[in-house]
Protein backbone atom coordinates (compact mmCIF):
# COMPACT_ATOMS: atom_id res chain seq x y z
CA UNK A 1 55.99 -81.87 106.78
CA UNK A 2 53.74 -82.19 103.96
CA UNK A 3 53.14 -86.00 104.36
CA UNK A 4 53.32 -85.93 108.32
CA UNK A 5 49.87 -83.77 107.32
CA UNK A 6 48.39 -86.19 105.26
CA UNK A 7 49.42 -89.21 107.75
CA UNK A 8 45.86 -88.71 109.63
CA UNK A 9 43.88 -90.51 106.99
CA UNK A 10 46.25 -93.34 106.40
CA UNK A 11 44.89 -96.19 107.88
CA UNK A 12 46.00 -97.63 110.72
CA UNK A 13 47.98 -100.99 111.59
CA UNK A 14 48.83 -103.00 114.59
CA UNK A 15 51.13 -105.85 113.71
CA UNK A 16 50.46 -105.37 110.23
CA UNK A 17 47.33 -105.98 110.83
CA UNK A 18 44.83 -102.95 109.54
CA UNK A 19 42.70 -101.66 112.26
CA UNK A 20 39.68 -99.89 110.55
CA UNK A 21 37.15 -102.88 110.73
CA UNK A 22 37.74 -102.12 114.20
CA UNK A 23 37.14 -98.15 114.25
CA UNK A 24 34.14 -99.52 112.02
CA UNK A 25 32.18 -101.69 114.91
CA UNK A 26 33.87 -98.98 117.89
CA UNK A 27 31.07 -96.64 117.65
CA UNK A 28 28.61 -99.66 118.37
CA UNK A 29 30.23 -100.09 121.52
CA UNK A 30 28.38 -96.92 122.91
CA UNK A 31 24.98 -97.65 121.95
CA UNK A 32 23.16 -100.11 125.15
CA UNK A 33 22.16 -103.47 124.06
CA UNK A 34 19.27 -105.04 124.40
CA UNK A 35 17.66 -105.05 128.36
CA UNK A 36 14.05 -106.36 129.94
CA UNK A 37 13.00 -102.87 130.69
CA UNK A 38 12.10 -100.38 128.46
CA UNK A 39 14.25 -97.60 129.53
CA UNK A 40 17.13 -98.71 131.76
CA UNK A 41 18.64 -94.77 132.24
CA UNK A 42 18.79 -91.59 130.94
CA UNK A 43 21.37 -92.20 128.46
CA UNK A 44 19.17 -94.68 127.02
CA UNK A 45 16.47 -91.86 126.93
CA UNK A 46 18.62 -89.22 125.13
CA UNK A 47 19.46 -91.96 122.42
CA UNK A 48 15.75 -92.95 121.71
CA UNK A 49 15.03 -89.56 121.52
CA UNK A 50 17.66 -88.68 119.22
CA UNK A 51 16.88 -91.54 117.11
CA UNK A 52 12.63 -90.84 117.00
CA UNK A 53 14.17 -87.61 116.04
CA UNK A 54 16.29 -88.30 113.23
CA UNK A 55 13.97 -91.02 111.39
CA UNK A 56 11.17 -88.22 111.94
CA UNK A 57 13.22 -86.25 109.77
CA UNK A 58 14.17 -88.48 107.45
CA UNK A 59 10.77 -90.03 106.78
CA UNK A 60 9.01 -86.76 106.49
CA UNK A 61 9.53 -86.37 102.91
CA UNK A 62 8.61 -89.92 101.88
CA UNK A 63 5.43 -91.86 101.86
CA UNK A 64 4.22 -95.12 103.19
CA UNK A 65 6.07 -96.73 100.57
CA UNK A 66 9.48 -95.68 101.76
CA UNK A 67 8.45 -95.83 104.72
CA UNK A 68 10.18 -99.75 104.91
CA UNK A 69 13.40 -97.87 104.58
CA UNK A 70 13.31 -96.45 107.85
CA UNK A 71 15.65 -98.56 109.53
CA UNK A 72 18.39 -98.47 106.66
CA UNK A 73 18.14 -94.81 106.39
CA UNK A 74 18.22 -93.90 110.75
CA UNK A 75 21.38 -96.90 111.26
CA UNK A 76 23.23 -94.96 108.40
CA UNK A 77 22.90 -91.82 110.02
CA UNK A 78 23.54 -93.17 113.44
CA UNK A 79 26.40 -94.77 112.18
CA UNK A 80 27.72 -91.98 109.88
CA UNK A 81 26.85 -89.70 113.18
CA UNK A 82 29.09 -91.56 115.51
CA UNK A 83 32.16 -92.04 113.23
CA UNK A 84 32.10 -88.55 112.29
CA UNK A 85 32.38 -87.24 115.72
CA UNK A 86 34.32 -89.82 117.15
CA UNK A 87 36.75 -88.86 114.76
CA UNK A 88 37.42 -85.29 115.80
CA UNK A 89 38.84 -86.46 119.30
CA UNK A 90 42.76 -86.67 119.33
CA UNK A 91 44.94 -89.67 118.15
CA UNK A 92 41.62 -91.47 116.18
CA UNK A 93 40.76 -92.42 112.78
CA UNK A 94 38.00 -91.18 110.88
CA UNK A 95 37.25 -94.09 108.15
CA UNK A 96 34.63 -91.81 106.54
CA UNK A 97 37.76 -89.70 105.01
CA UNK A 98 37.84 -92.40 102.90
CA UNK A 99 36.73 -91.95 99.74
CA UNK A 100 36.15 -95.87 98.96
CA UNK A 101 34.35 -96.35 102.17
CA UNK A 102 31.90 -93.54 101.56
CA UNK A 103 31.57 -95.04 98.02
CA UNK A 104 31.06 -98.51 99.40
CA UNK A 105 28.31 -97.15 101.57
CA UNK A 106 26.41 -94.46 98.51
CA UNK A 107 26.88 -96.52 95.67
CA UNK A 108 25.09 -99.85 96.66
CA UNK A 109 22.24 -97.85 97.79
CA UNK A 110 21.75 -95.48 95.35
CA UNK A 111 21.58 -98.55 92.95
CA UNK A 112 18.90 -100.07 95.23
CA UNK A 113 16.89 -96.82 94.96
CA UNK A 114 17.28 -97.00 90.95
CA UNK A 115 16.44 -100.03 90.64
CA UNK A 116 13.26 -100.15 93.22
CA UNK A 117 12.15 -97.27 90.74
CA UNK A 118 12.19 -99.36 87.28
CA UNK A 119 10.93 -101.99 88.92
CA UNK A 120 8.24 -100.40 90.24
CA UNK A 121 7.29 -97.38 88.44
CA UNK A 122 9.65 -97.57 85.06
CA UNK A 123 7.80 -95.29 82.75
CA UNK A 124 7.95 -92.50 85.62
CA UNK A 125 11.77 -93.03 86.44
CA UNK A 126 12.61 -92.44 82.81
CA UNK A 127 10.16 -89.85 82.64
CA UNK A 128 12.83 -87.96 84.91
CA UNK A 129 15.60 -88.14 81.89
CA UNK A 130 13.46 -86.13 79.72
CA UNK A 131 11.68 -82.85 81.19
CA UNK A 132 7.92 -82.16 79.96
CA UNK A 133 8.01 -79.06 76.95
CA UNK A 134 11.57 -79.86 75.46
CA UNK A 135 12.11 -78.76 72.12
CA UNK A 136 12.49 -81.64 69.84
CA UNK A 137 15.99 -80.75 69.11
CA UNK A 138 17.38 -80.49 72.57
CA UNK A 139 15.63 -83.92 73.12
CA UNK A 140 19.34 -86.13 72.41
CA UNK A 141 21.25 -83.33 74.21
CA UNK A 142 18.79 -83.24 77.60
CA UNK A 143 18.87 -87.28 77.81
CA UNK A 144 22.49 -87.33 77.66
CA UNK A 145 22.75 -84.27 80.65
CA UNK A 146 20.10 -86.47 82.12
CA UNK A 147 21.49 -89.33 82.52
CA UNK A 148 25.35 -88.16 83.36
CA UNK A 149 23.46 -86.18 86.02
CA UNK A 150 22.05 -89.15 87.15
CA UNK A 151 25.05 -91.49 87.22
CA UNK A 152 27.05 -89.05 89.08
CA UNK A 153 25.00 -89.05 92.62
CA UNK A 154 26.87 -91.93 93.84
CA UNK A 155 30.39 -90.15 93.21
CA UNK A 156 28.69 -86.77 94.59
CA UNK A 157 27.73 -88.49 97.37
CA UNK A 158 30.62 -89.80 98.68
CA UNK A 159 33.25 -87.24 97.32
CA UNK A 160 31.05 -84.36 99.28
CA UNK A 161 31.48 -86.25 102.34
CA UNK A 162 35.24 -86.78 101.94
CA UNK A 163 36.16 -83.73 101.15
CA UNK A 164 34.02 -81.68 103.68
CA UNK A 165 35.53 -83.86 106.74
CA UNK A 166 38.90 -83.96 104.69
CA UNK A 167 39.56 -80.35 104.73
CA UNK A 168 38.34 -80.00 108.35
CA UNK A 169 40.78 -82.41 109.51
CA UNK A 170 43.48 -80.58 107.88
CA UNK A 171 42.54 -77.06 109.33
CA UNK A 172 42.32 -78.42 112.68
CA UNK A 173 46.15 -79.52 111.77
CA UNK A 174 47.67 -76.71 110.41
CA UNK A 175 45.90 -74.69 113.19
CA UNK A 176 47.17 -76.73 115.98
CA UNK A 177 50.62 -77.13 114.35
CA UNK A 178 50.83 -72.90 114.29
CA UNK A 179 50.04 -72.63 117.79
CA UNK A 180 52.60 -75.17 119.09
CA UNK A 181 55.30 -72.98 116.60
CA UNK A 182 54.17 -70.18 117.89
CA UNK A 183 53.89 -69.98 121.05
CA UNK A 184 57.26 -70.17 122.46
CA UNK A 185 57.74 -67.19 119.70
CA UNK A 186 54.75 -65.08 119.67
CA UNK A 187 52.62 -65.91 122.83
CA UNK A 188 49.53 -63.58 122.13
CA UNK A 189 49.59 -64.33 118.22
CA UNK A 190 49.54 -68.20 119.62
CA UNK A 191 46.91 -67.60 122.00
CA UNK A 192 44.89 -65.73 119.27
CA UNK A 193 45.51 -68.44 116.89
CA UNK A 194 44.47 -70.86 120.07
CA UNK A 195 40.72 -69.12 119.97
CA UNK A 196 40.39 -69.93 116.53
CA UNK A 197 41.59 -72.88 116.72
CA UNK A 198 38.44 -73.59 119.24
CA UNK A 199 36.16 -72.05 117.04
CA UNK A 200 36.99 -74.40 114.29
CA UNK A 201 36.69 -77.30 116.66
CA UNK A 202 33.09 -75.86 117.03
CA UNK A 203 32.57 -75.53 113.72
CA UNK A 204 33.88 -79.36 112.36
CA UNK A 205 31.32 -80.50 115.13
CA UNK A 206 28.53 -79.00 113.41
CA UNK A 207 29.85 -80.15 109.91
CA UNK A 208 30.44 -83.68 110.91
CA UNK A 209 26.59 -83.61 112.02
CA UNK A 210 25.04 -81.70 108.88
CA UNK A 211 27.46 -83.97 106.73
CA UNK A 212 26.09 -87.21 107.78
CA UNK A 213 22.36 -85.86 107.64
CA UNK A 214 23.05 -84.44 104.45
CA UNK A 215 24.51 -87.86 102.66
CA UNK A 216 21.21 -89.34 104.33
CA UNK A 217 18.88 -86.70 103.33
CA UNK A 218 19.51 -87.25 99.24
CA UNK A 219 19.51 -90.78 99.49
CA UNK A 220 16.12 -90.12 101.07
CA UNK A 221 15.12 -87.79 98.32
CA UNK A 222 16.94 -90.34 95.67
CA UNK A 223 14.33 -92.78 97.00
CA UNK A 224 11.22 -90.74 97.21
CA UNK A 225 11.92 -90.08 93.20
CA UNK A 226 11.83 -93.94 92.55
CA UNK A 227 8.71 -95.40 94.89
């Protein structure tokens, strides 16, 4: 029972053949390509609007400078979007409850972001390892905090969005898997257990959205620091 749980985020094969390249490039699928006119329907509408919307957002906090970032920072979220809610719906992968994927995608760009900012600016991004006031001997200790703090964003990054979409999936699991129990047993208990079990639904919907804008939002903030 235990690993019939955990089966969910093993990823999938057809032939032997592993199948998550392809629940990668799905989501893609739903988005219209390229056409002569400038909107061809109202899907097309909604999308444009969603996506003026979310680089809005995203580019509030920034200046002109990281401003070129735009595109990077709305296809992320589009893309972290669309996996994340794709992967609620029954007998689908989610690849972002993969801890190396989400690495794969927070790592390289957090290093960008670092590295833009001692390129750049690199008295200022080592300024940030130090504060302004600190007793002389706190200075070692501080530096030290400083830079493990820094280090660690990648891992936060991607472990935070594991975990949160992780533990959702597993809910939704155990809730279902109480319901089917008990319902030939304890009809109202499984019907009670059946309006939580919506509920939850509800809720990983809005997680699966806040998630992806929240991985977004720091590396946004992670590159307003550097520029």
């Amino acid at each position: 029972m235990n690993l019939s749980f955990f089966d969910q985020f093993m990823s999938p094969s057809l032939l032997g053949i592993p199948l998550v390249l392809i629940s990668m490039l799905f989501p893609m699928l739903m988005f219209p390509s390229l056409n002569n006119r400038w909107i061809p329907n109202r899907l097309t509408t909604l999308q444009l609007w969603l996506l003026h919307l979310i680089t809005k957002q995203l580019m509030t906090p920034l200046n002109k400078k990281g401003h070129k970032w735009a595109i990077i920072l709305s296809s992320l979220m589009i893309f972290l979007l669309t996996i994340n809610l794709l992967g609620l719906l029954p007998y689908t992968f989610t690849p972002t409850t993969q801890l190396s994927m989400n690495m794969a995608l927070a790592f390289p760009l957090w290093l960008a972001t670092l590295l833009m900012g001692l390129r750049n600016q690199p008295s200022m991004s080592l300024g940030h390892l130090l504060p302004e006031g600190t007793p002389t001997p706190l200075i070692p200790a501080l530096i030290l905090i400083e830079t493990t703090s820094l280090l660690i964003r990648p891992l936060a990054l991607g472990v935070r969005l594991t975990a949160n979409l992780t533990a959702g999936h597993l809910l939704i699991q155990l809730i279902s898997t109480a319901t089917t129990v008990l319902l030939p047993i304890m009809p109202t208990v499984s019907l009670l257990t059946t309006a939580i079990l919506l509920l939850l639904t509800i809720l990983e919907v809005a997680v699966a959205m806040i998630q992806a804008y929240v991985f977004v939002l720091l590396l946004s903030l992670y590159l307003q620091e550097n520029i």
